[in-house]
N, C-alpha and C. Protein backbone atom coordinates (compact mmCIF):
# COMPACT_ATOMS: atom_id res chain seq x y z
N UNK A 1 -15.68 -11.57 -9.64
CA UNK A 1 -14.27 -11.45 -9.93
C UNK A 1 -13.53 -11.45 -8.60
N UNK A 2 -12.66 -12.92 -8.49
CA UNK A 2 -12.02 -12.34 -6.80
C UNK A 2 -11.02 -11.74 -6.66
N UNK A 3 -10.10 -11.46 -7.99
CA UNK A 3 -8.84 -11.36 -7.83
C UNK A 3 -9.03 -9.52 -8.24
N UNK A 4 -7.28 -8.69 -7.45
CA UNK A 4 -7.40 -7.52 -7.60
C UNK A 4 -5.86 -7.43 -8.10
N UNK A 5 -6.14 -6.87 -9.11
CA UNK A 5 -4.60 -6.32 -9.46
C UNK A 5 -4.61 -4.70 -10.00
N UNK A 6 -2.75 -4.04 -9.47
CA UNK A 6 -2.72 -2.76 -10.31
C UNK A 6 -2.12 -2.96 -11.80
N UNK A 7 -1.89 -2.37 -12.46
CA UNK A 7 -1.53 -2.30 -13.32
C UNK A 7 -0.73 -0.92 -14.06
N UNK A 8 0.52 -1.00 -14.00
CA UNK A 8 1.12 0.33 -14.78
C UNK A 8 1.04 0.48 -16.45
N UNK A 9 0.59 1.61 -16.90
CA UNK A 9 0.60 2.08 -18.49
C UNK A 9 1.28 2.75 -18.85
N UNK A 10 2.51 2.59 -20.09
CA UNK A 10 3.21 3.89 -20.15
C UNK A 10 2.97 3.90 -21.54
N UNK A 11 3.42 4.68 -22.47
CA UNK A 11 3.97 5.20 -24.07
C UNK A 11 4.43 6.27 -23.74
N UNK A 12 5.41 6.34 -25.22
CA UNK A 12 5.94 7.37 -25.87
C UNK A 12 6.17 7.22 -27.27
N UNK A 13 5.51 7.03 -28.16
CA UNK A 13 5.26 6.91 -29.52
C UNK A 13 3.79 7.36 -30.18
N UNK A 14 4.45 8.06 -31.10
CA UNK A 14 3.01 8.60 -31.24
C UNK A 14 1.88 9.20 -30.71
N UNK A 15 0.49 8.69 -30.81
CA UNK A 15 -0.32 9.84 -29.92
C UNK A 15 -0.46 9.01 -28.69
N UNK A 16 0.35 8.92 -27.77
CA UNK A 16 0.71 8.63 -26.44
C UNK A 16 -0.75 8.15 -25.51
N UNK A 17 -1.36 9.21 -25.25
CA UNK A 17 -2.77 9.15 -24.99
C UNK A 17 -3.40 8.44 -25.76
N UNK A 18 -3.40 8.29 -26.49
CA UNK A 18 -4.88 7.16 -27.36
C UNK A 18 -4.32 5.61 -27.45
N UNK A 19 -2.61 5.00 -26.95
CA UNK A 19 -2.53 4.24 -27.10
C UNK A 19 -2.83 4.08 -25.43
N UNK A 20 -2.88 4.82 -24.62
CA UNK A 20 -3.02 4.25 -23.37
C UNK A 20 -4.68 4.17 -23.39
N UNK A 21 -5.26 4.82 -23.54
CA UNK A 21 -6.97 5.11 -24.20
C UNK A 21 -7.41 3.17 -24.57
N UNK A 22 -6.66 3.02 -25.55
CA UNK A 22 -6.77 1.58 -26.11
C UNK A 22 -6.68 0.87 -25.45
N UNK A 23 -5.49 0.60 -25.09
CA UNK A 23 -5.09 -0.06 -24.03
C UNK A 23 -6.04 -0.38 -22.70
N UNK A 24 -6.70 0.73 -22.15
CA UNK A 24 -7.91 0.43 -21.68
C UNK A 24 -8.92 -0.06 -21.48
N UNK A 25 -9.33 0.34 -22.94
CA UNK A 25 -10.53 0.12 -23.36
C UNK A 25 -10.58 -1.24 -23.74
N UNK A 26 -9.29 -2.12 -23.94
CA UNK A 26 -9.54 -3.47 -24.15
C UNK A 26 -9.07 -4.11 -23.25
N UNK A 27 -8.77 -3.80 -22.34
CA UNK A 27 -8.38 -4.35 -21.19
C UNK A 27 -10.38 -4.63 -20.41
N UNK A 28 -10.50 -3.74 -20.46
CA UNK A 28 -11.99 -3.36 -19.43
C UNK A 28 -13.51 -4.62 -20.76
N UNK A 29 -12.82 -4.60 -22.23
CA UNK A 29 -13.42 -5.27 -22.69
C UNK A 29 -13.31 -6.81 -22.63
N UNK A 30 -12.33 -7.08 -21.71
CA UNK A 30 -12.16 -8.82 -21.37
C UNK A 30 -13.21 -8.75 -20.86
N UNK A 31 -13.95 -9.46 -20.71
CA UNK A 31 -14.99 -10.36 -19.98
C UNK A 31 -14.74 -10.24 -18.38
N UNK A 32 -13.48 -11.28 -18.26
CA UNK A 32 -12.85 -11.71 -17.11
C UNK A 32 -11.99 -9.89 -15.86
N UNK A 33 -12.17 -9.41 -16.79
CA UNK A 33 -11.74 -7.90 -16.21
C UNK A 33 -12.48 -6.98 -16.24
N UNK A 34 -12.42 -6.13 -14.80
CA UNK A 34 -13.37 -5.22 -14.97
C UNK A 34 -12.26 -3.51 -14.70
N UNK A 35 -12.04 -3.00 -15.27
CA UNK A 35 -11.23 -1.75 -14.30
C UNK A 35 -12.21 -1.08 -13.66
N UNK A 36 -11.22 -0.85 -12.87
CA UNK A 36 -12.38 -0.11 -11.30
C UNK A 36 -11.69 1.38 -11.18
N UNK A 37 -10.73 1.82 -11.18
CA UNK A 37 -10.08 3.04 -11.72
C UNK A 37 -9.06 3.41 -11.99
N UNK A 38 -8.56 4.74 -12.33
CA UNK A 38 -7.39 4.99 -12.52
C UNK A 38 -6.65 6.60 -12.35
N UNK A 39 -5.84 6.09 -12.21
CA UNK A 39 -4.82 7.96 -11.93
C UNK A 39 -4.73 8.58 -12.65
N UNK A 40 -4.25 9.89 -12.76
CA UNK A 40 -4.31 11.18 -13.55
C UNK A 40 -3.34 10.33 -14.33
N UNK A 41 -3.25 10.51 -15.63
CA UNK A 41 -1.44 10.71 -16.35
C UNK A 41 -0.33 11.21 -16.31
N UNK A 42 0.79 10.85 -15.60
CA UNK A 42 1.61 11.63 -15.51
C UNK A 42 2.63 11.68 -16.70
N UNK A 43 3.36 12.98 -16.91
CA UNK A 43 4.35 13.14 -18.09
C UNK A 43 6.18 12.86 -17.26
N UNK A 44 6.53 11.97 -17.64
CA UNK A 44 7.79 11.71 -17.03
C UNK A 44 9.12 11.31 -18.25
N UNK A 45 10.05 11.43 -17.74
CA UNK A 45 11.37 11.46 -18.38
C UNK A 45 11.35 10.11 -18.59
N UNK A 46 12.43 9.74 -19.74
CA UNK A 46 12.52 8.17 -20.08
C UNK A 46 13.87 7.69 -19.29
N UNK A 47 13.93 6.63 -18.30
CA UNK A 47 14.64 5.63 -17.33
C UNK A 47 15.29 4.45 -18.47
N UNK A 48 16.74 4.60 -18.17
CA UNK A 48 17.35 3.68 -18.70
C UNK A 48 18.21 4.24 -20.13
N UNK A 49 17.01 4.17 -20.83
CA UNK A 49 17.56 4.42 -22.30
C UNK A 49 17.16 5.75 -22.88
N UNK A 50 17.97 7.36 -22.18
CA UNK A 50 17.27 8.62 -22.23
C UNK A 50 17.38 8.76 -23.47
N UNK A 51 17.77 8.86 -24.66
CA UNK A 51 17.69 8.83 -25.99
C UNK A 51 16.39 9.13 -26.76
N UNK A 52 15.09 9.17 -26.19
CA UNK A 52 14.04 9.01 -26.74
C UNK A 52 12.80 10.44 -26.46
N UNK A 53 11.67 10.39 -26.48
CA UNK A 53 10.28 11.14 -26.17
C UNK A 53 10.49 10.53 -24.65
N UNK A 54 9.42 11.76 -24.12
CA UNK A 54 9.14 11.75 -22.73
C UNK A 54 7.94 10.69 -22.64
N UNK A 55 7.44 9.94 -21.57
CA UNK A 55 6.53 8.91 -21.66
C UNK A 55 5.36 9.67 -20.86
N UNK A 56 4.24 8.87 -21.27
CA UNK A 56 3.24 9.27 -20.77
C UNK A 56 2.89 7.55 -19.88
N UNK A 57 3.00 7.88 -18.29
CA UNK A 57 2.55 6.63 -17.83
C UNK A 57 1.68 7.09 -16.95
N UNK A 58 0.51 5.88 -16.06
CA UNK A 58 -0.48 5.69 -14.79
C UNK A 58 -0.69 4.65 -14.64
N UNK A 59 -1.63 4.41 -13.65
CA UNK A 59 -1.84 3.55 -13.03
C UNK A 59 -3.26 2.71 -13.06
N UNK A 60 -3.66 1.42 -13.04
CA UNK A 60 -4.98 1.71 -13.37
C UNK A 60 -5.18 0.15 -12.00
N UNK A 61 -5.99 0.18 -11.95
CA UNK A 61 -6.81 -0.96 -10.56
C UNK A 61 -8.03 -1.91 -11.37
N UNK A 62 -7.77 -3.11 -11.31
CA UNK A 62 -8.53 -3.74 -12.25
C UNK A 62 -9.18 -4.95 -11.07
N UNK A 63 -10.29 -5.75 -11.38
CA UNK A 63 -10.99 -6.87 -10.79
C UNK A 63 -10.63 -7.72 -11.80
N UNK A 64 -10.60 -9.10 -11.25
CA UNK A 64 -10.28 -10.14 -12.51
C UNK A 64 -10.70 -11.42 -12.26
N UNK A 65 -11.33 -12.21 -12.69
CA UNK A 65 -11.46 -14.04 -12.22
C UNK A 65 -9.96 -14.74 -12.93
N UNK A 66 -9.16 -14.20 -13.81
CA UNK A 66 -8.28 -14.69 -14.08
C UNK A 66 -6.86 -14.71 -12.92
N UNK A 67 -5.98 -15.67 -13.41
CA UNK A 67 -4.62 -15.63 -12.39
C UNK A 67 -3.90 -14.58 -13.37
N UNK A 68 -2.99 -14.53 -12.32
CA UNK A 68 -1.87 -13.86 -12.57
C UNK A 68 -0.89 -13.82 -14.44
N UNK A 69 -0.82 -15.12 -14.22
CA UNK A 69 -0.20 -15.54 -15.65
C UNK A 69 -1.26 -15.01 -16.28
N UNK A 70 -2.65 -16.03 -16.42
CA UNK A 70 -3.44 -14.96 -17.75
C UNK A 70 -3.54 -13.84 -17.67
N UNK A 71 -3.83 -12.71 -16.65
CA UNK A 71 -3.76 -11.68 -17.04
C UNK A 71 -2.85 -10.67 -17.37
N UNK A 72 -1.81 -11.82 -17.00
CA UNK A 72 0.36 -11.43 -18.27
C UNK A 72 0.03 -12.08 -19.52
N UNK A 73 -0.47 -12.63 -19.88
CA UNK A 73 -0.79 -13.20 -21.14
C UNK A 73 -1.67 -11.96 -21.92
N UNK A 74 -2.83 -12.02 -21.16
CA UNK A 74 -3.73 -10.58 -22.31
C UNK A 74 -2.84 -9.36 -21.72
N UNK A 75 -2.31 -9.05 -21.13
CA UNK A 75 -1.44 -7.42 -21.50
C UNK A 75 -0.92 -8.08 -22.31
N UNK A 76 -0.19 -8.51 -22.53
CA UNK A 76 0.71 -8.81 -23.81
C UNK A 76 0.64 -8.95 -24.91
N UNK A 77 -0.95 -9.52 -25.18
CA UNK A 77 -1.40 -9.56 -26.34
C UNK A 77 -2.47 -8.32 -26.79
N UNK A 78 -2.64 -7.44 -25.63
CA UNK A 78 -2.88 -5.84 -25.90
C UNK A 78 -1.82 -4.85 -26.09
N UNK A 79 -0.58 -5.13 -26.05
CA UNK A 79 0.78 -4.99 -26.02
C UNK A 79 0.88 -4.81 -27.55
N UNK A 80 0.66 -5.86 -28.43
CA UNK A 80 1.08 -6.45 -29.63
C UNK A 80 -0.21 -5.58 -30.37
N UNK A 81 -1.47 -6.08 -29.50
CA UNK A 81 -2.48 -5.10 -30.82
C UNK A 81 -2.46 -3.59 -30.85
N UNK A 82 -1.71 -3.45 -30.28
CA UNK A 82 -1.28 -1.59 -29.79
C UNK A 82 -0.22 -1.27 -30.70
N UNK A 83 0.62 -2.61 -31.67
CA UNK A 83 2.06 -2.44 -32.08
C UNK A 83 3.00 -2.40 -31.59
N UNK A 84 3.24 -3.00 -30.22
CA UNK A 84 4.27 -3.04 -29.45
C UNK A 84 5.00 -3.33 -29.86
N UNK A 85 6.45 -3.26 -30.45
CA UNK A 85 7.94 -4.04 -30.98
C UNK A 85 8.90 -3.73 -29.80
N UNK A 86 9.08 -4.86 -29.53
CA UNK A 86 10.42 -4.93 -28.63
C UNK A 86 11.71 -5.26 -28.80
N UNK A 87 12.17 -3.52 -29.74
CA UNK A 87 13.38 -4.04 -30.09
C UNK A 87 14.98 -3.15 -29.33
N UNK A 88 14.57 -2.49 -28.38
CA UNK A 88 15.45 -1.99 -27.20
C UNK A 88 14.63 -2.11 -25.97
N UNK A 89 15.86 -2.59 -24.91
CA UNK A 89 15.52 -2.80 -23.82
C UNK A 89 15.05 -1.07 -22.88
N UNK A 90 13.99 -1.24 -22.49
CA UNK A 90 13.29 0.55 -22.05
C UNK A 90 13.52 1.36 -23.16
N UNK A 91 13.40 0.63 -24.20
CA UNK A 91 12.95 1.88 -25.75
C UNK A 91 12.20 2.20 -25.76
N UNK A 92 12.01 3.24 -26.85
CA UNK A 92 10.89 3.67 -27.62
C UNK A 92 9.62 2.47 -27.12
N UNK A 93 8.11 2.67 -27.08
CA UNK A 93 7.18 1.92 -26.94
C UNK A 93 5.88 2.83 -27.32
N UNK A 94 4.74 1.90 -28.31
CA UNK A 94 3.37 2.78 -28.32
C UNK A 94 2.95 2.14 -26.94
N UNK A 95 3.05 1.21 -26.66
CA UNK A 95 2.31 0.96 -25.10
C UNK A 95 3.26 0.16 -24.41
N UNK A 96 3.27 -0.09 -22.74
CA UNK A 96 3.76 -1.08 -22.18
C UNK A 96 2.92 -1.09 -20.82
N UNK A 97 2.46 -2.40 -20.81
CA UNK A 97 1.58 -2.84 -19.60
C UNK A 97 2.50 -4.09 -18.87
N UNK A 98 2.46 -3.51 -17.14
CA UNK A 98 3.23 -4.15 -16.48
C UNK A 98 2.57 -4.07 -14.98
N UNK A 99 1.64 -5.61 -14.90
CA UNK A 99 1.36 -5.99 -13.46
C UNK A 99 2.24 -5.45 -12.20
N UNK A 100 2.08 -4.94 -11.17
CA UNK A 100 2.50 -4.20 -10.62
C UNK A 100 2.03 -5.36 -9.12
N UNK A 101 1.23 -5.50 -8.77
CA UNK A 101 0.70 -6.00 -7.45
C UNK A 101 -0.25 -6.77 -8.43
N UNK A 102 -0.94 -7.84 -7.84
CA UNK A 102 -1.98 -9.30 -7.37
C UNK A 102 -2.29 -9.57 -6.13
N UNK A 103 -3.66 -9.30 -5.79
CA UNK A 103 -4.16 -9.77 -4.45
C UNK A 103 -3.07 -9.61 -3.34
N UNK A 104 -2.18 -8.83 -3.06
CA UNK A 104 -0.87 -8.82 -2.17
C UNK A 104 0.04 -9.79 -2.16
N UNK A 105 -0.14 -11.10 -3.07
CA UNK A 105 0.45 -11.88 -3.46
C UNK A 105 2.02 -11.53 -3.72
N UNK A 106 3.04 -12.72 -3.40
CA UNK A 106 4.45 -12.58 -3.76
C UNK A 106 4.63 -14.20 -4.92
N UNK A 107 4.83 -13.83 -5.88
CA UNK A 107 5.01 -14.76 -6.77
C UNK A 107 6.21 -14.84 -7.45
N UNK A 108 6.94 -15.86 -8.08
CA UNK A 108 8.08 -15.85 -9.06
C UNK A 108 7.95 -16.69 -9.88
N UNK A 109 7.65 -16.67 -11.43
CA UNK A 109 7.53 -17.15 -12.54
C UNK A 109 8.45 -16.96 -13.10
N UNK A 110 8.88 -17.73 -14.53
CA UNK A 110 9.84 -17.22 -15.64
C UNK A 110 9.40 -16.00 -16.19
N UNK A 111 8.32 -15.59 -16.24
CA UNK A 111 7.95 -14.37 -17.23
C UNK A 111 7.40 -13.30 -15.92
N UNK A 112 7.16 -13.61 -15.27
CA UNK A 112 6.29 -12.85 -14.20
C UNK A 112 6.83 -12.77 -12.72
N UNK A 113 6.93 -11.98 -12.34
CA UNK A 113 7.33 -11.42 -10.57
C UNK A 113 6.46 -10.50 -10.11
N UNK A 114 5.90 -10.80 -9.04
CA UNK A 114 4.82 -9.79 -8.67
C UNK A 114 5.27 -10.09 -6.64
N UNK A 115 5.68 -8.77 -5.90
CA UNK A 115 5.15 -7.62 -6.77
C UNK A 115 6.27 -7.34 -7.84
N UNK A 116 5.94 -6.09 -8.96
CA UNK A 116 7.13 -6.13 -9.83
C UNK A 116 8.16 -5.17 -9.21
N UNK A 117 9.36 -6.40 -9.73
CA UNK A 117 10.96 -6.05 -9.13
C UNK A 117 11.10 -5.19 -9.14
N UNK A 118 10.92 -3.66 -10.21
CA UNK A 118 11.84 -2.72 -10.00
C UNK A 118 11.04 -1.32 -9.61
N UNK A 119 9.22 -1.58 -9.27
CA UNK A 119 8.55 -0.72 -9.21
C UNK A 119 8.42 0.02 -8.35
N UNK A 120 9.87 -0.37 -7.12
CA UNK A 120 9.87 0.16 -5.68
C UNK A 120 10.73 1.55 -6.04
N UNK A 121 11.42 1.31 -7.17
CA UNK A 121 12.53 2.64 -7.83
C UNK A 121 12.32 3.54 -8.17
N UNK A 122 11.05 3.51 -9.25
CA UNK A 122 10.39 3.96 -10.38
C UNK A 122 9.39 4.77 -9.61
N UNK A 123 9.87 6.37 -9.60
CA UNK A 123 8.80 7.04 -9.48
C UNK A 123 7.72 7.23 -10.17
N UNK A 124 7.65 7.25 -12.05
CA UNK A 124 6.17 7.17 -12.99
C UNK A 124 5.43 6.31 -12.66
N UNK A 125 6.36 4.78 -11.83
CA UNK A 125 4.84 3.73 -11.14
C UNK A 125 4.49 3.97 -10.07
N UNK A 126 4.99 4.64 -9.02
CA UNK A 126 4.82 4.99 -7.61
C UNK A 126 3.93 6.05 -7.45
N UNK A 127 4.25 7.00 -7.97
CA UNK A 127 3.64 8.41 -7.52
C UNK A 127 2.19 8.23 -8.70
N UNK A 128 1.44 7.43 -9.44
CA UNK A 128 0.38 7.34 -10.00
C UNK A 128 -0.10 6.23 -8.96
N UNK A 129 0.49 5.17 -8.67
CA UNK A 129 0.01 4.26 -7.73
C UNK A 129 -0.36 4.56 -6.55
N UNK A 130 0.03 6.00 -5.54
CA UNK A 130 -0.08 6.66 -4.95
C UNK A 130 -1.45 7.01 -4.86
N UNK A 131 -1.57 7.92 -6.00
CA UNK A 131 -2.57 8.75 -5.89
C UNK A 131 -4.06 7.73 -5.82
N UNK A 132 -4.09 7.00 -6.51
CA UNK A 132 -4.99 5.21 -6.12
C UNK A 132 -5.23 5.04 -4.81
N UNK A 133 -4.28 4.43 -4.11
CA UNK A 133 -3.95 3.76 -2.97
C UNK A 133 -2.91 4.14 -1.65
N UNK A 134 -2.71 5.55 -1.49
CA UNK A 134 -1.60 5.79 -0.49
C UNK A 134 -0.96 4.97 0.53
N UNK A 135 -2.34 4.30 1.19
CA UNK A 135 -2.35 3.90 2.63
C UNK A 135 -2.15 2.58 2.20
N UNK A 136 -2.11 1.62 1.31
CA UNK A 136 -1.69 0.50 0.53
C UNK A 136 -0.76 -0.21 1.22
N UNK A 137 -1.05 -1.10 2.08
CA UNK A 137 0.30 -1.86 2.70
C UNK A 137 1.34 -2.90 2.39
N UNK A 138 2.23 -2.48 1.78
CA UNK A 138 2.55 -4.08 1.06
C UNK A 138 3.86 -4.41 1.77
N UNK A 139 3.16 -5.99 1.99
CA UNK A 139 4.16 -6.58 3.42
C UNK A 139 5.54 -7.00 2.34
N UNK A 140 5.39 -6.98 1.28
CA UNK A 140 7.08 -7.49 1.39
C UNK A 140 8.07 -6.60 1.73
N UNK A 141 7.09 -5.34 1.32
CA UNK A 141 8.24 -4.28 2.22
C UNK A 141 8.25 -3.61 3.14
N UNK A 142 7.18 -3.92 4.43
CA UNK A 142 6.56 -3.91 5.69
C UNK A 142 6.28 -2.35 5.46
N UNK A 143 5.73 -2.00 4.56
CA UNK A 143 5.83 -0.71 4.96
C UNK A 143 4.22 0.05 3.33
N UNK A 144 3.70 1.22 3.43
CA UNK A 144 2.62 1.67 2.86
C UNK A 144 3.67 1.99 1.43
N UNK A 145 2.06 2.27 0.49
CA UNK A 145 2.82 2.94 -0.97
C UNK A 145 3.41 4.60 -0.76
N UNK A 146 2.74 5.08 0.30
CA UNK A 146 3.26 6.74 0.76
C UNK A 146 4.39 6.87 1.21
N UNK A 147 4.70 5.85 1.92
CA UNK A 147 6.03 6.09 2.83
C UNK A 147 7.16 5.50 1.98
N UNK A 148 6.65 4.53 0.69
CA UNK A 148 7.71 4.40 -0.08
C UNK A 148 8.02 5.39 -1.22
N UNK A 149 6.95 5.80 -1.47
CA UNK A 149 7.27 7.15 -2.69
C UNK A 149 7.77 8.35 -2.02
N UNK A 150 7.76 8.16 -0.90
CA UNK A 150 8.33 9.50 0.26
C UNK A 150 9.82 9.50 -0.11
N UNK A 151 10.47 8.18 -0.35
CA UNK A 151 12.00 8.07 -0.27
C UNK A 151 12.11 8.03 -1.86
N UNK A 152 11.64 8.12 -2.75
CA UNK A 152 12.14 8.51 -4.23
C UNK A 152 12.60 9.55 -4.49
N UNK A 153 14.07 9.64 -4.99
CA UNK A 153 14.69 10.79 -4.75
C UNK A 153 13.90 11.55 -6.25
N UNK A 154 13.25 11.24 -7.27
CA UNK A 154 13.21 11.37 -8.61
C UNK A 154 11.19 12.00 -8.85
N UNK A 155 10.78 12.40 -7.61
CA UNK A 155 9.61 12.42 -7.94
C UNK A 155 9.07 13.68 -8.64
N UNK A 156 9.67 14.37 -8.03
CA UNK A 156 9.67 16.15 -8.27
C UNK A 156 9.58 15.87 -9.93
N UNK A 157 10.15 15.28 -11.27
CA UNK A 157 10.04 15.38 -12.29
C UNK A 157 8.64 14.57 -13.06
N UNK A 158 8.23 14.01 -11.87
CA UNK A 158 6.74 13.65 -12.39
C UNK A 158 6.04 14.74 -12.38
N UNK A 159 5.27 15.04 -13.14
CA UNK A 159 4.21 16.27 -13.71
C UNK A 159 2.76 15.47 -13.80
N UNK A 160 1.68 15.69 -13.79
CA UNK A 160 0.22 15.42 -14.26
C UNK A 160 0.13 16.09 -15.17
N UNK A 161 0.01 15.57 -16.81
CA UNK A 161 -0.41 15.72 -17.43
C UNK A 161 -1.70 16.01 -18.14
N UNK A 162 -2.64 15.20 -17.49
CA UNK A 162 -4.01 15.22 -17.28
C UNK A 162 -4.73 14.20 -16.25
N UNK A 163 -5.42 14.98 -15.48
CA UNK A 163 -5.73 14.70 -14.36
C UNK A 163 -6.92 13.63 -14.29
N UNK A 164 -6.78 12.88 -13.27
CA UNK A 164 -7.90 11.91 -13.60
C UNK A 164 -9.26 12.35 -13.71
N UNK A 165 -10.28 11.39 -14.56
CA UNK A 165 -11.61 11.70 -14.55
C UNK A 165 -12.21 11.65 -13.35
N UNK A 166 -13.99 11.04 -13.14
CA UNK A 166 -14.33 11.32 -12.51
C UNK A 166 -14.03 10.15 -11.63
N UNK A 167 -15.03 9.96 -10.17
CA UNK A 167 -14.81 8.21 -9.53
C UNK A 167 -15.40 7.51 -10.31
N UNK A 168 -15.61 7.58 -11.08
CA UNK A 168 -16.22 6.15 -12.24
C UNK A 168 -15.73 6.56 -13.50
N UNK A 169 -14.55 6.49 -13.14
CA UNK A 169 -13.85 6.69 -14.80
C UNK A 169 -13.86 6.12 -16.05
N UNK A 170 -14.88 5.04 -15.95
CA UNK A 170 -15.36 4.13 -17.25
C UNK A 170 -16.46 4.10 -17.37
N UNK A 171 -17.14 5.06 -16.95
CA UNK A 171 -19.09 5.27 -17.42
C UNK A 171 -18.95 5.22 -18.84
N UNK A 172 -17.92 6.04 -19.28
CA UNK A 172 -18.08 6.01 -20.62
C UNK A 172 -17.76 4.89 -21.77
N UNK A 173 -17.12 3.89 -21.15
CA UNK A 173 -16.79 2.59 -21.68
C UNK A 173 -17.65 1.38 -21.37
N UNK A 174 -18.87 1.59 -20.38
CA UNK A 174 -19.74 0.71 -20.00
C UNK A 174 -20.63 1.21 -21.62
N UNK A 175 -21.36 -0.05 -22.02
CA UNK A 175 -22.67 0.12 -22.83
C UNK A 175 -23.54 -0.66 -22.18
């Protein structure tokens, strides 16, 4: 697998945890993907459209032989087998999976931007992406993932919900 991407998970519908659980677990069941690990869960406030449940999002680090586009293609269609409806913009969601980084790659597609546009803002993707990768250098913004979650004025309301497993957080999903 040559390619490395992160990947952010959030919900707030329903049992929050088991759709990110899923979400996982079929992600790691592509063939073409392997997850290699992931961050505690954090419990964070809902951005944009506060009206709703608190979300449960993290971070997860995956290997892949696929590009970029396919592996926006299967979140999406793990998106849908999760029940995803997208019918407000940052609504309600049982899951939402959103490429975050590719091989340090800077890309612009119709459906896809990597790295993603607004994940430099967003403390629920930063401060789980963090705990992954601190020292993480990403040149479009000449600068590490620490020193950018340093300047989020919004982090203090991220909580760990449950803390990550062990360093091989998918023993239990290998057969």
């Amino acid at each position: 697998m040559n390619h490395h991407a992160f990947i952010a998970l959030g919900s707030n519908l329903g049992d929050r945890q088991a759709y990110l659980e899923q979400a996982i677990a079929l992600l790691h069941g592509e063939d073409a993907i392997k997850v290699l690990r992931r961050s505690s869960i954090y419990e964070t406030d809902p951005v944009g459209y506060v009206d709703q449940q608190r979300f449960l999002n993290m971070v997860i680090e995956v290997a892949t032989s696929m590009t970029a586009s396919e592996l926006l293609e299967v979140t999406q269609q793990i998106e849908l087998q999760c029940g995803r409806k997208r019918e407000v913009r940052w609504g309600p969601r049982t899951i939402d999976l959103d490429i975050l980084l590719f091989d340090q790659e800077n890309m612009e597609m119709e459906h896809l931007i990597i790295p993603h546009p607004r994940m430099w803002e967003r403390a629920f993707v930063m401060v789980p992406l963090m705990e992954l990768e601190p020292k993480l250098y990403i040149e479009a913004k000449r600068t590490s993932i620490e020193q950018l979650c340093e300047k989020l004025p919004d982090k203090e309301g991220i909580k760990v919900w449950k803390p990550a497993y062990t360093e091989n957080a998918f023993e239990h999903l290998e057969s």
